[in-house]
Each structure stands twice: as C-alpha cells, then as structure tokens.
Protein backbone atom coordinates (compact mmCIF):
# COMPACT_ATOMS: atom_id res chain seq x y z
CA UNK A 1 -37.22 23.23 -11.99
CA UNK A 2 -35.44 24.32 -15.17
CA UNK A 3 -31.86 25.14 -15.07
CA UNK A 4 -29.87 26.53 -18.27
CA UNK A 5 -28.79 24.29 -21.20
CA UNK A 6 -30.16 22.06 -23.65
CA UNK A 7 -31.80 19.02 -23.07
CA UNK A 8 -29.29 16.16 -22.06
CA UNK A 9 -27.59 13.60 -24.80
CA UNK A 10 -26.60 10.17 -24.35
CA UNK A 11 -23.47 10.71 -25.25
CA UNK A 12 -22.96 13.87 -22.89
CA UNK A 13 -20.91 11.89 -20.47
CA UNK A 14 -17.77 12.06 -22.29
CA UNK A 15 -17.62 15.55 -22.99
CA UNK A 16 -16.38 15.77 -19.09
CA UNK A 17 -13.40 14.32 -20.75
CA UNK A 18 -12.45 18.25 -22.19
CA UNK A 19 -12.75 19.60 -18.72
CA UNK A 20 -10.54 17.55 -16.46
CA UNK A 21 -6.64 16.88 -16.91
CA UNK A 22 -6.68 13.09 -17.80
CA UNK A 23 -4.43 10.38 -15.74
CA UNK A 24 -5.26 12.95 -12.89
CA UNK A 25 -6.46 11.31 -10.12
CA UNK A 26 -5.99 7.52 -8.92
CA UNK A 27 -8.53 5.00 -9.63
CA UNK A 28 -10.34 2.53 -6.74
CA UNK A 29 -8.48 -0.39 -8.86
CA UNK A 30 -5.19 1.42 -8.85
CA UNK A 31 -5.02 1.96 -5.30
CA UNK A 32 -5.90 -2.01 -4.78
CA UNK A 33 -3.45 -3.23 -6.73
CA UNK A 34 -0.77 -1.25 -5.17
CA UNK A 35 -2.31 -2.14 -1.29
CA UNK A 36 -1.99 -5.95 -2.29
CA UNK A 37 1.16 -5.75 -3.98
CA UNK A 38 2.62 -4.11 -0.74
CA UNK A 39 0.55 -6.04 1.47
CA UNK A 40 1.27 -9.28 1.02
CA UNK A 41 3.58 -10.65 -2.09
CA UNK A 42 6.41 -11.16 -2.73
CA UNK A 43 9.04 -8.79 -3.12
CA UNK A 44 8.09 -5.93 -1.12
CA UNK A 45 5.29 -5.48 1.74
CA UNK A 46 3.33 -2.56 2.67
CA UNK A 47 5.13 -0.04 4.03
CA UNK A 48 4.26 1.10 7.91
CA UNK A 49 3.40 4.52 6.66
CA UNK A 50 0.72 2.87 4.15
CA UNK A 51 -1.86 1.67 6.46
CA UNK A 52 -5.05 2.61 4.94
CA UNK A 53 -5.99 4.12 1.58
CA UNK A 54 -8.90 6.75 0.41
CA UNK A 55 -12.35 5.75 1.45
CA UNK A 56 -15.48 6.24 -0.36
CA UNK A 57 -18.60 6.22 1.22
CA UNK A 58 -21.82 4.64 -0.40
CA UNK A 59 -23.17 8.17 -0.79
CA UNK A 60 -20.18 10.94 -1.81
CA UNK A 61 -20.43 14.80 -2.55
CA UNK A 62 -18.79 15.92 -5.82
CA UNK A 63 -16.33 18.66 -4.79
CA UNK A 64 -14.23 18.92 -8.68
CA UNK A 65 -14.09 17.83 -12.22
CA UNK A 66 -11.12 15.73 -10.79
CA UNK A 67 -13.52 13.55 -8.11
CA UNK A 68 -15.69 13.16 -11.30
CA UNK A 69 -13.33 11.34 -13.01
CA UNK A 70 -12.24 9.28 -9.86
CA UNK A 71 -15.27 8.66 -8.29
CA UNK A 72 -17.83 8.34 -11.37
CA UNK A 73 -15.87 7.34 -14.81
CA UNK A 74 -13.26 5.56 -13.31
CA UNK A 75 -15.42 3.88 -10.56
CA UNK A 76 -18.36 2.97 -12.45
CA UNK A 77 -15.77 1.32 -15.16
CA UNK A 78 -14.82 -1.25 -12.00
CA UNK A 79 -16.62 -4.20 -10.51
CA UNK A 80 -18.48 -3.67 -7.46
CA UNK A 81 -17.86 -3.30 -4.79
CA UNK A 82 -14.90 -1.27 -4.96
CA UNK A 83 -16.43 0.44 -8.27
CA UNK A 84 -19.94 -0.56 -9.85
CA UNK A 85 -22.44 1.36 -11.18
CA UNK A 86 -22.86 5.27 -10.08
CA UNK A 87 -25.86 7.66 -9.92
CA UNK A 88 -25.58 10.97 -10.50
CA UNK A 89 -27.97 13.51 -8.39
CA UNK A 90 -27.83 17.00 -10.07
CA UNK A 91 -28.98 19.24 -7.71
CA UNK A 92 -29.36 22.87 -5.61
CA UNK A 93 -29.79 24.47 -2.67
CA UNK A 94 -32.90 26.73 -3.82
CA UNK A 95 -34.17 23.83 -5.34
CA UNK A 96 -37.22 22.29 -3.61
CA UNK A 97 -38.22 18.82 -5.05
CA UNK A 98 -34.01 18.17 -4.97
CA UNK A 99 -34.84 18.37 -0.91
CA UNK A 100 -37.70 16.02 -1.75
CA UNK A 101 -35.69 13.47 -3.34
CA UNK A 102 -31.92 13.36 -2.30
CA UNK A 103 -32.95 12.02 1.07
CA UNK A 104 -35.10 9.02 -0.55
CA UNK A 105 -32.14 8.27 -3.05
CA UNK A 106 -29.92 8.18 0.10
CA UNK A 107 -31.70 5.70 1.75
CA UNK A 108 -32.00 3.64 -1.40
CA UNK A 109 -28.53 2.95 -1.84
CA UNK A 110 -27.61 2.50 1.55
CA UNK A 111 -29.94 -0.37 1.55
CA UNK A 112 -27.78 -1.59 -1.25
CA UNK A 113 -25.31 -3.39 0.88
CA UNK A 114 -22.21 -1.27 -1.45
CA UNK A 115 -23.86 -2.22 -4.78
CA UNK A 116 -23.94 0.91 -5.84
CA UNK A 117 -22.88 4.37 -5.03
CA UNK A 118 -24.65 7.63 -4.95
CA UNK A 119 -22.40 10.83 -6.65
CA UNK A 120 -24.26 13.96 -5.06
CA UNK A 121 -23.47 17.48 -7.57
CA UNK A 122 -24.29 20.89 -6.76
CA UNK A 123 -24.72 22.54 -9.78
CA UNK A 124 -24.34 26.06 -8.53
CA UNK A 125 -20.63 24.59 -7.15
CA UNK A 126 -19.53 22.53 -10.23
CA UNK A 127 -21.95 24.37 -13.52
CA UNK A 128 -19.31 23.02 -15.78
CA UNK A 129 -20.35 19.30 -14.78
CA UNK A 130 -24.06 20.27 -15.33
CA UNK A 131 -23.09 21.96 -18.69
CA UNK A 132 -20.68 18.99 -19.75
CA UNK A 133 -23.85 16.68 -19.40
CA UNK A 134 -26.31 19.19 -20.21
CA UNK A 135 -28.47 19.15 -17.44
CA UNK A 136 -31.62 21.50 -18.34
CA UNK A 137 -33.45 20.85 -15.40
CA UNK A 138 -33.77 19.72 -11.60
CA UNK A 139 -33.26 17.38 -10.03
CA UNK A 140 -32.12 15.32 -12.66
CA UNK A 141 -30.66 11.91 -11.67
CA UNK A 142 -28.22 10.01 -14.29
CA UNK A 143 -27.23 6.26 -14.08
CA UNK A 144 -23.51 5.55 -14.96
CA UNK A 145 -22.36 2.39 -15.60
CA UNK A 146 -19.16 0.85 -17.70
CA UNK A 147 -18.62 5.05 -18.16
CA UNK A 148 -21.23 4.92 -20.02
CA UNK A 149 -24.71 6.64 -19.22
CA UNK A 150 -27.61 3.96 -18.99
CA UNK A 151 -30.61 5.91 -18.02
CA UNK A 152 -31.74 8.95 -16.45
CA UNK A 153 -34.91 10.65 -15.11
CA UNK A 154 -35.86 14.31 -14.11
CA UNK A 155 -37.99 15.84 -11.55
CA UNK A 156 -39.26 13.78 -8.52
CA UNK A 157 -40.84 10.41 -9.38
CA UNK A 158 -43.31 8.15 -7.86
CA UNK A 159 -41.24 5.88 -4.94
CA UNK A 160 -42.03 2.92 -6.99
CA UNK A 161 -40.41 4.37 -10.14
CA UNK A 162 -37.13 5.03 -7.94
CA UNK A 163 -37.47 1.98 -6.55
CA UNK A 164 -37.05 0.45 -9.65
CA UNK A 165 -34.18 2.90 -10.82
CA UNK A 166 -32.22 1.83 -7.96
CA UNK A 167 -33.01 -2.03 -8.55
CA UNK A 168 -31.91 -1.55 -12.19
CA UNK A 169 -28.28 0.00 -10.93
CA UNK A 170 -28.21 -3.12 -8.27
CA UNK A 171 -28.94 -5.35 -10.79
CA UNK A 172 -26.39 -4.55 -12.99
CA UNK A 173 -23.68 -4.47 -10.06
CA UNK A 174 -24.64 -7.94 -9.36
CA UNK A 175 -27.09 -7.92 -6.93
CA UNK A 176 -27.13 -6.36 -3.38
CA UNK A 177 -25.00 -6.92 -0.80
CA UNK A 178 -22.13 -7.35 -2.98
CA UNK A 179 -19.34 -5.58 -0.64
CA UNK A 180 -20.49 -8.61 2.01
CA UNK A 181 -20.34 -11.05 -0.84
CA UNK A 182 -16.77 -9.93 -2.19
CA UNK A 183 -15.64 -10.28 2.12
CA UNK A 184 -16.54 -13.67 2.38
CA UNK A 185 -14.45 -14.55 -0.99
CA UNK A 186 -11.45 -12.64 0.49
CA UNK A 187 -12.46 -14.82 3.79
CA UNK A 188 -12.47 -17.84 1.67
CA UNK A 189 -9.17 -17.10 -0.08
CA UNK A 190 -7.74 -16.38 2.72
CA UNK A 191 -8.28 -20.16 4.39
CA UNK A 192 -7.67 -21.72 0.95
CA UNK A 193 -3.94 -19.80 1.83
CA UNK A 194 -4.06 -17.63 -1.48
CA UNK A 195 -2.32 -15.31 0.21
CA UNK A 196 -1.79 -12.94 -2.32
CA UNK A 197 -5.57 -13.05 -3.65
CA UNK A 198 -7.25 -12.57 -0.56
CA UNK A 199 -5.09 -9.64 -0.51
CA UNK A 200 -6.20 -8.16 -3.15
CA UNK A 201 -9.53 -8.42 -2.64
CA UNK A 202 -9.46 -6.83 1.30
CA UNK A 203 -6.99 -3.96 -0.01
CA UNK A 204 -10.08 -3.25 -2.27
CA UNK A 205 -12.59 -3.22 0.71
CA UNK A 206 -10.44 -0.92 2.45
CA UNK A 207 -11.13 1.34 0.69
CA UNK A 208 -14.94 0.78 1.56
CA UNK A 209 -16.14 2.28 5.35
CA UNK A 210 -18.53 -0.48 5.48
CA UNK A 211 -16.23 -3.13 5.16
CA UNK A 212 -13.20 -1.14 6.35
CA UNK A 213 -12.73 -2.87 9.86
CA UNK A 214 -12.98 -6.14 8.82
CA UNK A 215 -10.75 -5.66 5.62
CA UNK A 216 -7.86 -4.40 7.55
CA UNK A 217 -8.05 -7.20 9.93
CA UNK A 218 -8.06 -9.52 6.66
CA UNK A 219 -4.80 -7.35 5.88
CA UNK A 220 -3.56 -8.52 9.20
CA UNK A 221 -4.14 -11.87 8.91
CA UNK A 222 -2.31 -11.83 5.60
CA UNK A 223 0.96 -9.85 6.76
CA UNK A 224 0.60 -13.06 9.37
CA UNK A 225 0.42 -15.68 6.92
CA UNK A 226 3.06 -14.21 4.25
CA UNK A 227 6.33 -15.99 3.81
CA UNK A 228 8.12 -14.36 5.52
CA UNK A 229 5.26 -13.48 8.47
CA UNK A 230 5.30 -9.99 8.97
CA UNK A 231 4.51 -9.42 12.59
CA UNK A 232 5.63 -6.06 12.80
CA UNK A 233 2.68 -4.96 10.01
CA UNK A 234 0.52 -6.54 11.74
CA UNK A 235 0.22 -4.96 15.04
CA UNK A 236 0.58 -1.76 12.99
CA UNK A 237 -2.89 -2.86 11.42
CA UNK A 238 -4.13 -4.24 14.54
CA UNK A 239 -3.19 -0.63 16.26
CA UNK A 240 -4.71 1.04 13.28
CA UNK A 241 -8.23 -1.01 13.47
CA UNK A 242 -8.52 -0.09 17.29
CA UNK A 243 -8.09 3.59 16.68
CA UNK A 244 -9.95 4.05 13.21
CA UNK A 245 -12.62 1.73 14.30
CA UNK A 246 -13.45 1.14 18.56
CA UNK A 247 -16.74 0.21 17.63
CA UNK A 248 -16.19 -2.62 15.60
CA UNK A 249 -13.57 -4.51 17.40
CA UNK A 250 -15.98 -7.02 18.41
CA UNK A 251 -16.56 -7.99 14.61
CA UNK A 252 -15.50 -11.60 14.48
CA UNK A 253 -13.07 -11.22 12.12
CA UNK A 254 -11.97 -7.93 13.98
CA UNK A 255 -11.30 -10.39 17.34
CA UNK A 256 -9.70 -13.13 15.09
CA UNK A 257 -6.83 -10.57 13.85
CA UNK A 258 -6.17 -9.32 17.56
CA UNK A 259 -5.88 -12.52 19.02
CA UNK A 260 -3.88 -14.14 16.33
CA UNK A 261 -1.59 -11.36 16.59
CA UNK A 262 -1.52 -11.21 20.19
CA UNK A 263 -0.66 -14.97 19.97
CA UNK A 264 2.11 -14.42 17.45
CA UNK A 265 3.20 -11.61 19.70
CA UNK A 266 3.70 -14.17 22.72
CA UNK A 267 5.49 -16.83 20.91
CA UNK A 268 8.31 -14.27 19.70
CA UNK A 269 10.97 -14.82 22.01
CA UNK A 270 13.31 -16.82 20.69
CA UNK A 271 15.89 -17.86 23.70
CA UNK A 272 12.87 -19.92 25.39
CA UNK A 273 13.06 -22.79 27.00
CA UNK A 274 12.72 -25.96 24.45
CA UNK A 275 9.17 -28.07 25.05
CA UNK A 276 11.07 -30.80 26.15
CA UNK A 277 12.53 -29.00 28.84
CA UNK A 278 9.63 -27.71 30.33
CA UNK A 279 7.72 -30.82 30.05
CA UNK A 280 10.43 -32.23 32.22
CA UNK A 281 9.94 -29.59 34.76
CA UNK A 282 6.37 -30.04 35.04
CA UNK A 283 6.81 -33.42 35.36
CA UNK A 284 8.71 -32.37 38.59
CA UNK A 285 6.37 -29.46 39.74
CA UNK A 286 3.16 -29.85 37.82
CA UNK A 287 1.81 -26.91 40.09
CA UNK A 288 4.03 -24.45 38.08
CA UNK A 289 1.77 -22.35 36.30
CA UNK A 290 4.57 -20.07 34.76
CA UNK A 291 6.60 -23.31 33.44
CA UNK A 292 3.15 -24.07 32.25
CA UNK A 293 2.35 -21.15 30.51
CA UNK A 294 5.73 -20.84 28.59
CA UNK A 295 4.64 -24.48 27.45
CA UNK A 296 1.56 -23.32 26.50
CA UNK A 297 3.24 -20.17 24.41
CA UNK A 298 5.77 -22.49 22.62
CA UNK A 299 2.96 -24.96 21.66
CA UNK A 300 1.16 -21.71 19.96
CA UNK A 301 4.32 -21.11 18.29
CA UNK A 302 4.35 -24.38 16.86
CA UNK A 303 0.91 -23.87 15.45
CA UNK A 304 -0.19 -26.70 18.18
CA UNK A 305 -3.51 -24.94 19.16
CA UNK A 306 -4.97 -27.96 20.94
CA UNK A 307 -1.79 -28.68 23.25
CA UNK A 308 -1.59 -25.43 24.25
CA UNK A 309 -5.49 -25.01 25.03
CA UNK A 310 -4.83 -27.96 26.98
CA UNK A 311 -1.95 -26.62 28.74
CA UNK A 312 -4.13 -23.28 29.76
CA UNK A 313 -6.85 -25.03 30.93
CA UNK A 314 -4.71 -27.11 33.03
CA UNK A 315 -3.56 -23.72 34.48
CA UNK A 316 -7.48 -22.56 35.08
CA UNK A 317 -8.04 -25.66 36.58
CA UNK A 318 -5.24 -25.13 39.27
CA UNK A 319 -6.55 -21.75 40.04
CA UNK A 320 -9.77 -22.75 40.59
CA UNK A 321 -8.89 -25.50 42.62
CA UNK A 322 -6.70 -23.29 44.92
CA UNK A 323 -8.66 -20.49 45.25
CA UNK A 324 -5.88 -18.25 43.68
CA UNK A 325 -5.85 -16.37 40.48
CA UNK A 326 -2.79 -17.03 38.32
CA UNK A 327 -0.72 -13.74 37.17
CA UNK A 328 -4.16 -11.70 37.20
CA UNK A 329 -5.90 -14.35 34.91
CA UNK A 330 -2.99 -14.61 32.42
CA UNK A 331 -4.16 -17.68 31.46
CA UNK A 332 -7.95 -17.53 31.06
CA UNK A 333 -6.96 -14.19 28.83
CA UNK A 334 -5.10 -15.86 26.44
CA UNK A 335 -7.31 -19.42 26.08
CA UNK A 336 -9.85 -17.29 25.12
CA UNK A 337 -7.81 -14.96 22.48
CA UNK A 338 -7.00 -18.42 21.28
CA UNK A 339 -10.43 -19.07 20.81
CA UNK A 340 -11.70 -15.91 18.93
CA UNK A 341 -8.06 -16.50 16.96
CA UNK A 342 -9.31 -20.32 15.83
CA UNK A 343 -13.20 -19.26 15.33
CA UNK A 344 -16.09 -19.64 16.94
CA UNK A 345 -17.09 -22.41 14.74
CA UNK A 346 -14.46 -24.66 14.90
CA UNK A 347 -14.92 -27.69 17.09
CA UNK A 348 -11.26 -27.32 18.63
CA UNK A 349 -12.98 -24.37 20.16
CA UNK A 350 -16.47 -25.74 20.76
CA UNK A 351 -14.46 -28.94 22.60
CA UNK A 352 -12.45 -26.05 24.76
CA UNK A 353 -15.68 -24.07 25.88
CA UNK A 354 -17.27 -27.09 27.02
CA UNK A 355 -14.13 -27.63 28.98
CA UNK A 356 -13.61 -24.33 29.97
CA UNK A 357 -17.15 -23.89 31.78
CA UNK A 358 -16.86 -27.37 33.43
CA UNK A 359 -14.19 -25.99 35.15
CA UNK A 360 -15.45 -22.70 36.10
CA UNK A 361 -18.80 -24.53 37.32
CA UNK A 362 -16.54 -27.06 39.76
C-alpha cells in the first residue's frame, strides 16, 4: 500500500539526525558502563537506589524521534547483544499486509536468541520518521546496522525471502543466540575473578529481559566477590531478582546468587565463637547440633566449603539417627544452599549428594 513521499534513499537514515535533539537520550553502552563502574570497581559501587537499568525487549514499539535515536542509531552502532543490528517495520493500523507480516517478523527475531532486535513504527504516530527515511509505501521493512542502512524490502514477501532477511541481520550480529553466548563469557569472567569485566558484561545483559534474571544474579555474585565484598548490595539484588523475576529463581545461576548470599549472610557475625573453641566443645558433646552448626557457619566463612558440608551432614546424620528434626531442618536447608552456591557440577557437591542420600536412605 502506498503511503506519501518519494521513494526511499540509502542515505535517508541520517536525515533523522535534523529531527531529534542530539546527546538526547542515553545509549545501551552508556548505561553499561556506568552499571559496571558502580557495580563492582573500584572507587565507588552501585548505589542501592540503582538496581536495575532500562530494558529493551527483542521486539520494541517506537513511541518518539528520541527512542529512534536510542533504540535504532545508537543501538545498532553497538555489539550485540546489548546493541546489534535493528530492523525497522514501517507500518499502520488500516494497513492490511502490515497485519500479514509484523506477526511473522516477530516470531523471526525472537527465535534469534537477542541477535537482533525488531523497531516496530507507526507511521500515522511518528510521519516525520517515515518522511525522514522516505518511506513511500507499506509495509516497508529497513535493516540498520553500524547506523547505517544495509537493506530493505517493501510489501509482504515470500517466508523464505524473510527468512533470509532475518538470517542476513543474525549473521551480521554474530550469529544467534548471542545474548546466551555473551552470559557464559560474563560466567567465565566471573570464575577467572575478573571482577570488574564480568561486570561489565552482566550490567549490559541487564538491560536485556531475556537475560535479566540471570545478569543480576551475576551482579550479585560480583558485589560478593569485590574487594571490599559488598554484602549489603547483594541482598538488595538478591531481593530485587525475587520480586522482578519469581519465575526464574530456579535458574541455576539465579539459586547460586541466593545461596551464596544467604551463606555470606550466616557467616556475618563477628563476636562468634573461634573454630577452635567449638571443636573443643564437640569434642565434649559431639551431640550438639547448635555448637555444630556455628562450626559449620564459621567454616563457610572461611571459604572451607568441604568442612562445613561435613559438619552439616554430621548434623543430618544425628537427626536421622534420633528420630528428631534439628531447629526445623536448619541444617539440611543450608547443605543444600551450599550446594546450589558451589554448582551442580562440581564434584565437592556430587561427593556431598552421594552422602547426603546415604543418609536419608539409612
């Protein structure tokens, strides 16, 4: 369907540069940089009121000339996933094959694992954007990359045309999946303790809802493993994840930032009793499961994982040997936050299930 103006140039995308106040809006890079810097180095940290920054979906709805420079020049001018390449869908409400095609670009992109991002404009809501890249007719569907328009098609194609429109944009992102990609490296950085990089790269996924869970658990971890630890930011992150995001808590590296912080959180008082003193008083009641349990909390403290599975277990064994449940199953609860805190893949925690069902099946 035609819609007035001229045919569209390649260079049309810059003319949006006459319509919109520049060094107006924020870019995805700015606001990672500034998340990272707070987050985790050295001087400052993130500040308690700076939880969580802007999120942008995989498919967004163009509401000014201001989101256009955000969310299309700016974005498509950054790596993936946090940027990458953008597609523009020019489109209307009266307009029939838009109805036809929208939906199958949707899908499309979704399936792109982040690679790419899907800018949806309503030409009767923003005409100046249409005019500014001289959209003549509808749909019309523009590929931005670098800022720079790389191709473009009008009217409603054959699937396996789109298809390949789509797989270009991936392509030049790097591939699919690249948000799960770019997690894994922050994962990675993160056990390599480069603190400051792997906070830089999960103050970027933040920003992604895909990713968002698991990014501010990596923020979590970080504020854990800074120098100083901050505790405090922590459970504010923790706190945040379980009220922005109930359904994911059981996301592995979801459970690994609440335990670890619930462990941190139980080795924090500092006028407890030294390990040599409680060793000696087990050594004189061994049956004390609360002398045992402080050991156990001291040994976490230390960083002493294995002792202080050890010393739980020894407590689980007790109980199931008397027939009485220690402290409503204080100890069970926090052997197996211990666990999720380690990983599932780590043999400390492979060797402690083994031990921990032997028990249970006495």
């Amino acid at each position: 369907e035609r819609h007035p103006g001229s045919d569209m140039a390649a260079g049309g995308l810059f003319s949006i540069h006459r319509l919109v106040r520049a060094g107006g809006c924020r870019t995805f890079a700015h606001h990672s940089v500034m998340l990272a810097r707070r987050a985790c180095g050295a001087p400052s940290v993130l500040s308690h009121r700076q939880l969580s920054t802007s999120s942008t979906s995989s498919v967004v709805e163009l509401r000014s000339t201001a989101d256009f420079e955000t969310l299309v020049r700016d974005a498509s001018s950054q790596p993936a996933p946090v940027g990458g390449p953008v597609i523009l869908d020019f489109y209307a409400d009266w307009c029939a094959p838009c109805k036809t095609l929208t939906p199958k670009l949707e899908k499309l992109v979704q399936a792109a694992g982040g690679s790419v991002r899907l800018a949806k404009i309503n030409v009767d809501k923003l005409p100046e954007l249409a005019q500014a890249l001289q959209v003549a007719e509808l749909p019309t569907v523009i590929l931005v990359h670098m800022g720079k328009l790389v191709d473009s098609f009008k009217g409603v194609v054959p699937d396996a045309q789109l298809k390949a429109f789509i797989d270009k944009a991936v392509a030049l992102a790097g591939g699919s999946n690249v948000g799960g990609r770019a997690l894994q490296d922050a994962i990675k950085a993160l056990e390599d303790n480069n603190v400051p990089a792997a906070a830089g790269m999960f103050a970027g996924l933040v920003q992604l809802p895909e990713h968002a869970a698991a990014a501010t658990a990596g923020l979590a971890l970080c504020a854990l493993n800074d120098t100083p630890p901050d505790l405090s930011l922590a459970q504010d992150l923790v706190a945040s994840i379980r009220k922005k995001f109930p359904n994911e808590l059981n996301k592995e590296l979801v459970r690994k930032a609440i335990s670890k912080v619930a462990l941190a959180s139980h080795g924090r008082a500092e006028d407890g009793r030294s390990p040599e003193e409680l060793r000696a008083l087990l050594e004189a009641t061994p049956d004390a499961n609360d002398v045992r349990y402080e050991l156990a909390q001291a040994m976490l403290a230390a960083g002493r994982e294995e002792e202080a599975m050890s010393e739980l277990l020894q407590i689980i064994k007790h109980e199931k040997r008397s027939g009485q449940v220690w402290n409503e199953g204080a100890a069970k609860t926090l052997v197996l936050q211990l666990f999720d805190s380690v990983g599932s893949d780590h043999e400390l925690v492979k060797k402690g299930r083994r031990r921990l069902a032997n028990i249970l099946l006495m």
